[in-house]
PDB file of N, CA and C in Angstrom:
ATOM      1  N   UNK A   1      25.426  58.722  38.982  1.00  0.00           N
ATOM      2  CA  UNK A   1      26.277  58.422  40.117  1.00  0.00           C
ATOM      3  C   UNK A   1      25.955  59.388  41.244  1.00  0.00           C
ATOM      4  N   UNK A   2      25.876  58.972  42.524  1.00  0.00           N
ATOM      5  CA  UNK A   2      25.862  59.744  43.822  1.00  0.00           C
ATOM      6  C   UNK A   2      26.786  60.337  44.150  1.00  0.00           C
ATOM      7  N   UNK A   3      26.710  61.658  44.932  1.00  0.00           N
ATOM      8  CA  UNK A   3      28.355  61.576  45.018  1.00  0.00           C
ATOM      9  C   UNK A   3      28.598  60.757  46.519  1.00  0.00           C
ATOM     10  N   UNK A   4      30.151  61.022  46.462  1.00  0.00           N
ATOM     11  CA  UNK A   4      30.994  60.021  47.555  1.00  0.00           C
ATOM     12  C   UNK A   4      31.431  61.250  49.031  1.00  0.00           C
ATOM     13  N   UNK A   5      31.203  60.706  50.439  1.00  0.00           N
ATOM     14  CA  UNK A   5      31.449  61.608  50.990  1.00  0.00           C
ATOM     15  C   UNK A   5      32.526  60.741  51.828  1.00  0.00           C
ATOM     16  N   UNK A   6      33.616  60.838  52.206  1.00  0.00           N
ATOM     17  CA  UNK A   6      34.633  60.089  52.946  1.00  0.00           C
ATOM     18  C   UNK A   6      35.403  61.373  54.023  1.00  0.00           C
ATOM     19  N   UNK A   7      35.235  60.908  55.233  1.00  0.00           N
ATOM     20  CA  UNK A   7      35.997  61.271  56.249  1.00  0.00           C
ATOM     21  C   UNK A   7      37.087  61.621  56.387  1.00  0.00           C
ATOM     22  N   UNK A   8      37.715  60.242  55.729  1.00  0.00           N
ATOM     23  CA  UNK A   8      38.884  59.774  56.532  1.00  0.00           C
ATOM     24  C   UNK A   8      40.174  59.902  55.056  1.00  0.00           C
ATOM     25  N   UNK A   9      40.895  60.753  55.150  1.00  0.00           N
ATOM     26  CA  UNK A   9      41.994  60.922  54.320  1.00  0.00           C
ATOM     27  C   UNK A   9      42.254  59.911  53.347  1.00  0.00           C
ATOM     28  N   UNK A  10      42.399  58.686  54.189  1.00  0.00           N
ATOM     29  CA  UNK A  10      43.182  57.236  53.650  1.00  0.00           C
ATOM     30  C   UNK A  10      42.414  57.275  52.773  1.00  0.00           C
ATOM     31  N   UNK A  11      40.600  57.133  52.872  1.00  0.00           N
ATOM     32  CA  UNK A  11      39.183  57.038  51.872  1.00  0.00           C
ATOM     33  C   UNK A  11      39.634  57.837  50.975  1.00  0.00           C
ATOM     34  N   UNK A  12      39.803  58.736  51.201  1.00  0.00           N
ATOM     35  CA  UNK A  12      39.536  60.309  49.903  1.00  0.00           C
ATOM     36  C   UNK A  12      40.927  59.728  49.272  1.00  0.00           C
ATOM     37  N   UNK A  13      41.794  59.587  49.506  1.00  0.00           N
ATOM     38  CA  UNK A  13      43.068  58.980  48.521  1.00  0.00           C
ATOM     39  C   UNK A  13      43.180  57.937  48.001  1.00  0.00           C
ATOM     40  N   UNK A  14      42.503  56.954  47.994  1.00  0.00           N
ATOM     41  CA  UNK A  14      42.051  55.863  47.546  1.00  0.00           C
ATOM     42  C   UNK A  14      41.102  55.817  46.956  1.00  0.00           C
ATOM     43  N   UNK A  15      39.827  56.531  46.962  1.00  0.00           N
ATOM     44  CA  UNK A  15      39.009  57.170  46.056  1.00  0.00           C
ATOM     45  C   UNK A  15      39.667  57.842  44.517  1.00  0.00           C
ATOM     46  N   UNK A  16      40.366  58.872  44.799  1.00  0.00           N
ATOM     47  CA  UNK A  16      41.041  59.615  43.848  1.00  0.00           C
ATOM     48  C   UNK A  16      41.554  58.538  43.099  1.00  0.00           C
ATOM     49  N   UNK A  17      42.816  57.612  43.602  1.00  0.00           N
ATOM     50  CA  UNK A  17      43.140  57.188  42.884  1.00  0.00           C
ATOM     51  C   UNK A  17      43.237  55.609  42.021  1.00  0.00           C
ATOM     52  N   UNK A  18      41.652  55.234  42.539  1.00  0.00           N
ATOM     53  CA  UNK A  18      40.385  54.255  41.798  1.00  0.00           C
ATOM     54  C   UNK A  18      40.239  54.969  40.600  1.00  0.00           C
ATOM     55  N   UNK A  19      39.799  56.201  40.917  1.00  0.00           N
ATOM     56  CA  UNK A  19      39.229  57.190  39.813  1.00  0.00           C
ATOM     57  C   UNK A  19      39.738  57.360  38.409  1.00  0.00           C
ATOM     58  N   UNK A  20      41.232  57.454  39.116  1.00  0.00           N
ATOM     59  CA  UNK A  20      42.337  58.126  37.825  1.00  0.00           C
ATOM     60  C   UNK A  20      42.864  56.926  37.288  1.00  0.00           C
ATOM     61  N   UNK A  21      43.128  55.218  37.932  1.00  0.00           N
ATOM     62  CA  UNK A  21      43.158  54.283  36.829  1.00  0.00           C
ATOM     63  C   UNK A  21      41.851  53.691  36.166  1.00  0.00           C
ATOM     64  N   UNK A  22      40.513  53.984  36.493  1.00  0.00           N
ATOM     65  CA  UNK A  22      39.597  54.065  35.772  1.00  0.00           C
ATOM     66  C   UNK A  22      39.738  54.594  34.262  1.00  0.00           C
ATOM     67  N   UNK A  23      40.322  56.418  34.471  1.00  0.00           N
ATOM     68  CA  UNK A  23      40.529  57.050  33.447  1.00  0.00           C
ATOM     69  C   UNK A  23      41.139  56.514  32.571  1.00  0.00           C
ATOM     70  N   UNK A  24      42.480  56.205  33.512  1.00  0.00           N
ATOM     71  CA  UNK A  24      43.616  55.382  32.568  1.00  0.00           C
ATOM     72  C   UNK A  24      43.336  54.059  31.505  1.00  0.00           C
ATOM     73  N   UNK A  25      42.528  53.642  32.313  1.00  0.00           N
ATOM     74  CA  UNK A  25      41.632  52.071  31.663  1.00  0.00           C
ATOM     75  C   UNK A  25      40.908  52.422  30.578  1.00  0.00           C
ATOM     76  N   UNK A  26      40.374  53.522  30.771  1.00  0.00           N
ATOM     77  CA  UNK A  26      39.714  53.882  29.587  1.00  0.00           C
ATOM     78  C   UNK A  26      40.758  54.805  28.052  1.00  0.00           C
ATOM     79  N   UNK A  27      41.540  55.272  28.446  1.00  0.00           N
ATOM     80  CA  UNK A  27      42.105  55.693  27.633  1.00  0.00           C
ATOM     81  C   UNK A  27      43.106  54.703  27.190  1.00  0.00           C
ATOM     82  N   UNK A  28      43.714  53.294  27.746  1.00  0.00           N
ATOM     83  CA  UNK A  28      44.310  52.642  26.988  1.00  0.00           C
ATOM     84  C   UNK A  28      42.970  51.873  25.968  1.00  0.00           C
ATOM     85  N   UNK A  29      41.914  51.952  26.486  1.00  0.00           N
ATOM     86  CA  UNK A  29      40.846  50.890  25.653  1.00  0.00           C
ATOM     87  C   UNK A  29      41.130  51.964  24.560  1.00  0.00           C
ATOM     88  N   UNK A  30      40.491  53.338  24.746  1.00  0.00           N
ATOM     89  CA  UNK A  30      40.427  54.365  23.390  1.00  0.00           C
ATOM     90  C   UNK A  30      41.483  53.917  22.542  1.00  0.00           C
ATOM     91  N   UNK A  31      42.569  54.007  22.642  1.00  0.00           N
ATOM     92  CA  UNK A  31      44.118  54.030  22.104  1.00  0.00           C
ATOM     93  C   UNK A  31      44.430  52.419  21.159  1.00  0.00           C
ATOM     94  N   UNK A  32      43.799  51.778  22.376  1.00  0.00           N
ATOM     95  CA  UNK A  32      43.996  50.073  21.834  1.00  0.00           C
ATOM     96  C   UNK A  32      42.797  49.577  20.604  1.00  0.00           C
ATOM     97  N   UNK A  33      41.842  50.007  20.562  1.00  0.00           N
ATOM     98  CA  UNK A  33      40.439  49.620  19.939  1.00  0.00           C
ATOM     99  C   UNK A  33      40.402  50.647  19.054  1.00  0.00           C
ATOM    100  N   UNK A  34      40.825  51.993  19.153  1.00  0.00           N
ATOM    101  CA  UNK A  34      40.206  53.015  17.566  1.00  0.00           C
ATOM    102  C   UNK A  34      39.175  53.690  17.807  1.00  0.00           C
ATOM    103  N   UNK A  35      38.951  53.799  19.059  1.00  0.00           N
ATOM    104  CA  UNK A  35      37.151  53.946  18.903  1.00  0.00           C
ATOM    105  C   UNK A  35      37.426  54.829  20.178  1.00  0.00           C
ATOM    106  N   UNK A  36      36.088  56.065  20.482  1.00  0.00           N
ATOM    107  CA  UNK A  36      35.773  56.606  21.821  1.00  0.00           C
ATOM    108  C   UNK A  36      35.375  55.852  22.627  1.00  0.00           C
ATOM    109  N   UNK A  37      35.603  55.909  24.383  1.00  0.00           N
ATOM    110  CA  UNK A  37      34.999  55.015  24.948  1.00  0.00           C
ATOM    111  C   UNK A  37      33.354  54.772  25.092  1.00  0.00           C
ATOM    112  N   UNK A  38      32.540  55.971  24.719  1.00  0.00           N
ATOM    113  CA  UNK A  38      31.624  55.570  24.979  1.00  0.00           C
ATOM    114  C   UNK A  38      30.752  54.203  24.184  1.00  0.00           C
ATOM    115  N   UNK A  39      31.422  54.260  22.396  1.00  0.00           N
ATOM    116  CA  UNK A  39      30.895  53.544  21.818  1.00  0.00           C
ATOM    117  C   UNK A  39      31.552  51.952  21.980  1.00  0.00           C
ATOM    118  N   UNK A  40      32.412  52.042  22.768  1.00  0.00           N
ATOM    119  CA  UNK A  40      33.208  50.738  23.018  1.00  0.00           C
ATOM    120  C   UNK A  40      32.467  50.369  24.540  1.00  0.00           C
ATOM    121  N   UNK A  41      32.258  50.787  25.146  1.00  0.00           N
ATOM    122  CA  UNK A  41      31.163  50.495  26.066  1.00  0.00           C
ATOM    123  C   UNK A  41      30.017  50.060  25.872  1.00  0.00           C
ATOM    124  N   UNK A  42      29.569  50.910  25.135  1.00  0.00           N
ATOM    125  CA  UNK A  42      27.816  50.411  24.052  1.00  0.00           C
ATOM    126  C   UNK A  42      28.149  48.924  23.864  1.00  0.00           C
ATOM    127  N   UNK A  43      28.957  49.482  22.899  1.00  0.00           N
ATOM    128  CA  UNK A  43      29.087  47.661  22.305  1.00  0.00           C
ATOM    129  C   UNK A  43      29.652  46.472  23.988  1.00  0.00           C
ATOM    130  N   UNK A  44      30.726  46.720  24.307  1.00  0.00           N
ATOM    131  CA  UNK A  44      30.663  45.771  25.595  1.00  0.00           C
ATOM    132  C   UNK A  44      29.228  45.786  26.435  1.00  0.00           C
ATOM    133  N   UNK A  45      28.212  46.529  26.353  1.00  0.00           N
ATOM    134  CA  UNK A  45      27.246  46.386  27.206  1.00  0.00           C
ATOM    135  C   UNK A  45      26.168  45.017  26.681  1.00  0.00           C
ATOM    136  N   UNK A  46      26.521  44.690  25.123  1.00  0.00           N
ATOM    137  CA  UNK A  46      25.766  43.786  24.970  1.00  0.00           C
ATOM    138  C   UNK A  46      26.126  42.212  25.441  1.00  0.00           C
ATOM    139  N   UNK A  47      27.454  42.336  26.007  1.00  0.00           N
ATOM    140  CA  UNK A  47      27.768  41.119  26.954  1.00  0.00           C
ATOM    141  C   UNK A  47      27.146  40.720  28.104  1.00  0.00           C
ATOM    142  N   UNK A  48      26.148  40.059  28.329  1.00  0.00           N
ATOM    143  CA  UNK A  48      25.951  40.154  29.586  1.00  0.00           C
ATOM    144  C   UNK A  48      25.498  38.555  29.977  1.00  0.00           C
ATOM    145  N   UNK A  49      25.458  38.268  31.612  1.00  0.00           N
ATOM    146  CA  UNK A  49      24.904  36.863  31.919  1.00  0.00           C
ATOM    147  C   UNK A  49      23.468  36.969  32.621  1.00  0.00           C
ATOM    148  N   UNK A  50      22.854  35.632  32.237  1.00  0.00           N
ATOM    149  CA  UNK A  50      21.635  35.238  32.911  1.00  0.00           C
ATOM    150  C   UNK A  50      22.249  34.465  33.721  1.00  0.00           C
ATOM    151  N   UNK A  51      20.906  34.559  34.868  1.00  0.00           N
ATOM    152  CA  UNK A  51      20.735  33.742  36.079  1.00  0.00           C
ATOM    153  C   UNK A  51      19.036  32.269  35.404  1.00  0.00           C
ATOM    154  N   UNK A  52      19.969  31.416  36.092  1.00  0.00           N
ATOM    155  CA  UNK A  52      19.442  30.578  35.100  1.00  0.00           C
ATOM    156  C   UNK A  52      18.744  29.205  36.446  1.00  0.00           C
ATOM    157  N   UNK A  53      17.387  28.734  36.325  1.00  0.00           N
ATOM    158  CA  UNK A  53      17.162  28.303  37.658  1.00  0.00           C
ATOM    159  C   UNK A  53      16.812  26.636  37.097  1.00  0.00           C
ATOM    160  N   UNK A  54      16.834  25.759  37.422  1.00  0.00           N
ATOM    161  CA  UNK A  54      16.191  24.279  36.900  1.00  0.00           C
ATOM    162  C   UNK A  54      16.159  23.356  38.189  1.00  0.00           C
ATOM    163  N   UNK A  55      15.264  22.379  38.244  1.00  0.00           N
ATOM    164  CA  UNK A  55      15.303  21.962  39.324  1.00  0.00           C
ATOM    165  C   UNK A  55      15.554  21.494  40.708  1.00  0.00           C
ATOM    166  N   UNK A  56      17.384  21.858  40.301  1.00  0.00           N
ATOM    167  CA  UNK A  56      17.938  21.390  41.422  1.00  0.00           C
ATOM    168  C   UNK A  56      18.959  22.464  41.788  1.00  0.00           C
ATOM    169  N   UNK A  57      19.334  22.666  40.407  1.00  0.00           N
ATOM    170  CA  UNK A  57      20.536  23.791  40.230  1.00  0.00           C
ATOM    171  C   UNK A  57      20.217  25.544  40.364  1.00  0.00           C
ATOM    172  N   UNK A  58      20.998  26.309  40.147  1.00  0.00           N
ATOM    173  CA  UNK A  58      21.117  27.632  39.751  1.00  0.00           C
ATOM    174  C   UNK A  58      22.428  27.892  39.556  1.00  0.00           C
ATOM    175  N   UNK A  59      22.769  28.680  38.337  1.00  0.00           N
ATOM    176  CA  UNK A  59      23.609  28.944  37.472  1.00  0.00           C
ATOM    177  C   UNK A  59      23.369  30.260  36.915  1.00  0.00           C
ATOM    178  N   UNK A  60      24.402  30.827  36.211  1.00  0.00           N
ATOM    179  CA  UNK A  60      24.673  32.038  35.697  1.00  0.00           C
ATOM    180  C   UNK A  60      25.659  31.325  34.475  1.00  0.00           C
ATOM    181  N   UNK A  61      25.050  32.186  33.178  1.00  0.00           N
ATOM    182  CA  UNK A  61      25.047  31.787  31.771  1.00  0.00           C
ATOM    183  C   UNK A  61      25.698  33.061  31.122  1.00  0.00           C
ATOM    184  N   UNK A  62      27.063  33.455  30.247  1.00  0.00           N
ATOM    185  CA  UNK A  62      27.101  34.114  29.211  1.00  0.00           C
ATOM    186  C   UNK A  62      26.594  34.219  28.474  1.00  0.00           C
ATOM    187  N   UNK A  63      26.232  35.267  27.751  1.00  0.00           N
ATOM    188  CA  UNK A  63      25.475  35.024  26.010  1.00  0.00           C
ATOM    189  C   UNK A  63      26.591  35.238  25.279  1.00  0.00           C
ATOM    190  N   UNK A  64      26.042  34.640  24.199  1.00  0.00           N
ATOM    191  CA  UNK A  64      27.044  34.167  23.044  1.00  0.00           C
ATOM    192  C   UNK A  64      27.699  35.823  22.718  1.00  0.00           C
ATOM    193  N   UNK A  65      28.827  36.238  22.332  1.00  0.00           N
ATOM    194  CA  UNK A  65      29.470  37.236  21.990  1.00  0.00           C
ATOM    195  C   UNK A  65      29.409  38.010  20.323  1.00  0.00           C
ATOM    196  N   UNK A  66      29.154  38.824  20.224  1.00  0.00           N
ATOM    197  CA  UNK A  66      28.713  39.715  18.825  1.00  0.00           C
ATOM    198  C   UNK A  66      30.688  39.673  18.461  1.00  0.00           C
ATOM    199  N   UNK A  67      30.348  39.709  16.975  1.00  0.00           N
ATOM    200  CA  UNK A  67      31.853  40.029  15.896  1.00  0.00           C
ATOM    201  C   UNK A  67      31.910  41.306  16.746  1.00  0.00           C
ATOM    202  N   UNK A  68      31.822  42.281  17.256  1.00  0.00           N
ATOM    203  CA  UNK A  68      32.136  43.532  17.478  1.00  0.00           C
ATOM    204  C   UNK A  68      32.618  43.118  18.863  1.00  0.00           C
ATOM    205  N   UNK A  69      32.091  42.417  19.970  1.00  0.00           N
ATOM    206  CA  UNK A  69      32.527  42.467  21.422  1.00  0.00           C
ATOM    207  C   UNK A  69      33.991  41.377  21.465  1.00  0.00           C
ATOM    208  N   UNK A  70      33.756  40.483  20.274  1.00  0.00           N
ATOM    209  CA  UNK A  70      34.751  39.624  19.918  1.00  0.00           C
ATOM    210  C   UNK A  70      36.260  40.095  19.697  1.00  0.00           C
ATOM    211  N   UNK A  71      35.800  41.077  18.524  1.00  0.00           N
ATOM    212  CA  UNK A  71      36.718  42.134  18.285  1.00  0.00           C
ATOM    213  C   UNK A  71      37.714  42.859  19.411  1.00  0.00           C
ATOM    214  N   UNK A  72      36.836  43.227  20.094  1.00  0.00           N
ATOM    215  CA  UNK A  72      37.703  44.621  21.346  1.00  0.00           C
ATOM    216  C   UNK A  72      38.051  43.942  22.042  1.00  0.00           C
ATOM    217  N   UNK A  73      37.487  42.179  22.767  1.00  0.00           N
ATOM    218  CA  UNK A  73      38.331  41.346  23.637  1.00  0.00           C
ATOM    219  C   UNK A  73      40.271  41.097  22.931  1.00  0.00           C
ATOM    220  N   UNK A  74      40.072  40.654  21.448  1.00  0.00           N
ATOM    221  CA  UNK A  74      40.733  40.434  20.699  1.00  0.00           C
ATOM    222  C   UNK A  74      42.312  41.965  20.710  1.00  0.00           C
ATOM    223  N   UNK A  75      41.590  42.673  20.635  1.00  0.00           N
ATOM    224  CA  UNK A  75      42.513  43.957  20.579  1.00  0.00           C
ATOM    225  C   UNK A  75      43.077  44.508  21.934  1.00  0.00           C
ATOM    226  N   UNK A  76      42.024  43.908  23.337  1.00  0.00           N
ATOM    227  CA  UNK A  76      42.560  44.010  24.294  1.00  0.00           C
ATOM    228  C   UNK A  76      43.593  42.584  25.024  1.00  0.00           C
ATOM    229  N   UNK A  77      43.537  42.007  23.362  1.00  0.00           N
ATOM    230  CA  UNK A  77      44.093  40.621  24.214  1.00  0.00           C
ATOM    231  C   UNK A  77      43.864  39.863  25.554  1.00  0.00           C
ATOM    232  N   UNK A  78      42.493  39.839  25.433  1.00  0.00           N
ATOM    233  CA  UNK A  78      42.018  39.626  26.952  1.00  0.00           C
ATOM    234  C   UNK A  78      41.059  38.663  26.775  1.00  0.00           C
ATOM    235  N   UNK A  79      41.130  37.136  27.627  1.00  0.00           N
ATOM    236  CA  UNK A  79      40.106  36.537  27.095  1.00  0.00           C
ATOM    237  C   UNK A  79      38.282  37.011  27.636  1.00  0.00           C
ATOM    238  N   UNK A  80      38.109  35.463  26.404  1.00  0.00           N
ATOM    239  CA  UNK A  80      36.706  36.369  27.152  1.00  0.00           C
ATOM    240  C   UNK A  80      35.819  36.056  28.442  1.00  0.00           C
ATOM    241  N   UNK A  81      35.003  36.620  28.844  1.00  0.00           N
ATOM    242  CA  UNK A  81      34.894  35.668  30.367  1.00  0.00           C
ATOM    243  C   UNK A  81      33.644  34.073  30.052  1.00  0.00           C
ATOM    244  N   UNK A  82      34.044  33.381  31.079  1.00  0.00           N
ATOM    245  CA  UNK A  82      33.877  32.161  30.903  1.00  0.00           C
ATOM    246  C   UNK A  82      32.561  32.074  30.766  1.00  0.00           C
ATOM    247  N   UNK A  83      32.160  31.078  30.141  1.00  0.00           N
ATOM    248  CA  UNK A  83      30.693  30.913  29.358  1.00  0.00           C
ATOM    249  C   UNK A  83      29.493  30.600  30.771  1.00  0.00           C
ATOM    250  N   UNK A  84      30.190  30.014  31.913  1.00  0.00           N
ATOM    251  CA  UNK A  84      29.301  29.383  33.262  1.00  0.00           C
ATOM    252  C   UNK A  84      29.792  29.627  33.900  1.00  0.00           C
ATOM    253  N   UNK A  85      29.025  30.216  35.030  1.00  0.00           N
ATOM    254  CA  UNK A  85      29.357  30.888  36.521  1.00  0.00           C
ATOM    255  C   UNK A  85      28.677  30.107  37.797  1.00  0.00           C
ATOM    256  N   UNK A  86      28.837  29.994  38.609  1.00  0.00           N
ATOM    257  CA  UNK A  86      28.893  29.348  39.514  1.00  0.00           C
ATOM    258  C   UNK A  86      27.765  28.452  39.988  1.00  0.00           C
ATOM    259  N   UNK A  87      27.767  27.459  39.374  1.00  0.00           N
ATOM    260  CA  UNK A  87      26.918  26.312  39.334  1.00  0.00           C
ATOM    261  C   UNK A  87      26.475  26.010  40.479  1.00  0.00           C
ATOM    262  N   UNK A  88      25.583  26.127  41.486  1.00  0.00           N
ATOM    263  CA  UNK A  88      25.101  25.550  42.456  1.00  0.00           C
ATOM    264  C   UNK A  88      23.649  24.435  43.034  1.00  0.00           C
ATOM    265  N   UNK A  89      23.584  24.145  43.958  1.00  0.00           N
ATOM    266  CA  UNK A  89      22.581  23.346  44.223  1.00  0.00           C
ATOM    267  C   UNK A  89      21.589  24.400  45.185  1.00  0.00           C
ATOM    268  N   UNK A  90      20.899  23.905  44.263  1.00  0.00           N
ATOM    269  CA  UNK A  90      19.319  24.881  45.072  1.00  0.00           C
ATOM    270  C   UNK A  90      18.696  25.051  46.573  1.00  0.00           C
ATOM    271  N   UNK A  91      18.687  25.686  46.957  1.00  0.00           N
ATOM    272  CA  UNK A  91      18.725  25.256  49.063  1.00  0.00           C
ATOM    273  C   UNK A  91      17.039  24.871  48.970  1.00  0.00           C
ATOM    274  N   UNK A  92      16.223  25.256  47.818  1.00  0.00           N
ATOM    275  CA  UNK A  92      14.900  24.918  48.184  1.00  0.00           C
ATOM    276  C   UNK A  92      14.370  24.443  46.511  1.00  0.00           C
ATOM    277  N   UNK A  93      14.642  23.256  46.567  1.00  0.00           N
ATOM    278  CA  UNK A  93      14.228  22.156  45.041  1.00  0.00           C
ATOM    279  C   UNK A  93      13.146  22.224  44.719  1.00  0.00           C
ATOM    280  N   UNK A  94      13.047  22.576  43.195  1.00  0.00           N
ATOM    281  CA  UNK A  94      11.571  22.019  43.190  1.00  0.00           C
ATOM    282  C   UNK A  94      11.194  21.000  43.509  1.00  0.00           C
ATOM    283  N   UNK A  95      10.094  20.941  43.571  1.00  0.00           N
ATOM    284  CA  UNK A  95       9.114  19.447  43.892  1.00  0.00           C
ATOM    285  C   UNK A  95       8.368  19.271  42.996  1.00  0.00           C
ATOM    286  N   UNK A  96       8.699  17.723  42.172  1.00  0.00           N
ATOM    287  CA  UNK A  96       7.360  17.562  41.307  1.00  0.00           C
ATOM    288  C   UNK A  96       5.800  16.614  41.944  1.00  0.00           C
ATOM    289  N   UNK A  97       5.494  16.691  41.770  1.00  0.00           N
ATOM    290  CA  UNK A  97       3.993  15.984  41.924  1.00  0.00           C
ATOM    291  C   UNK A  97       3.838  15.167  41.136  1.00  0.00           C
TER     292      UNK A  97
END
């Protein structure tokens, strides 16, 4: 991380206190899941989406979810995020020949 340089009071207090429900976020995950955050992170890091391109479209794809990322959604009672993201039409189509 870089650090942050802010001017303006309002910034620097709103900064701070991004910061400290960050913390907080993380210490209800610790508390809720059993686990330190770093290894509950590990494991959420294997969630992730592709960008996905086909002839007309472009889309963004979930991958399928591990028993472990399943798990900590489950304990955070939180669903999980949606399998397709924002489906669009291509501004420049392929062309077949």
């Amino acid at each position: 991380m870089s650090p942050m340089f802010h001017r303006l009071a309002d910034r620097v207090e709103a900064h701070v206190k991004i910061c400290v429900l960050a913390l907080l976020i993380e210490r209800v995950v610790e508390l809720t899941c059993e686990q330190p955050w770093p290894r509950v992170r590990e494991i959420l890091r294997t969630l992730q989406i592709s960008e996905y391109h086909t002839e007309n479209f472009q889309f963004f794809q979930r991958n399928l979810p591990t028993s472990k990322v399943s798990d900590i959604f489950k304990k955070l009672e939180t669903p999980l995020p949606k399998r397709v993201y924002n489906i669009s039409t291509r501004s420049d189509p392929v062309k077949t020949v």
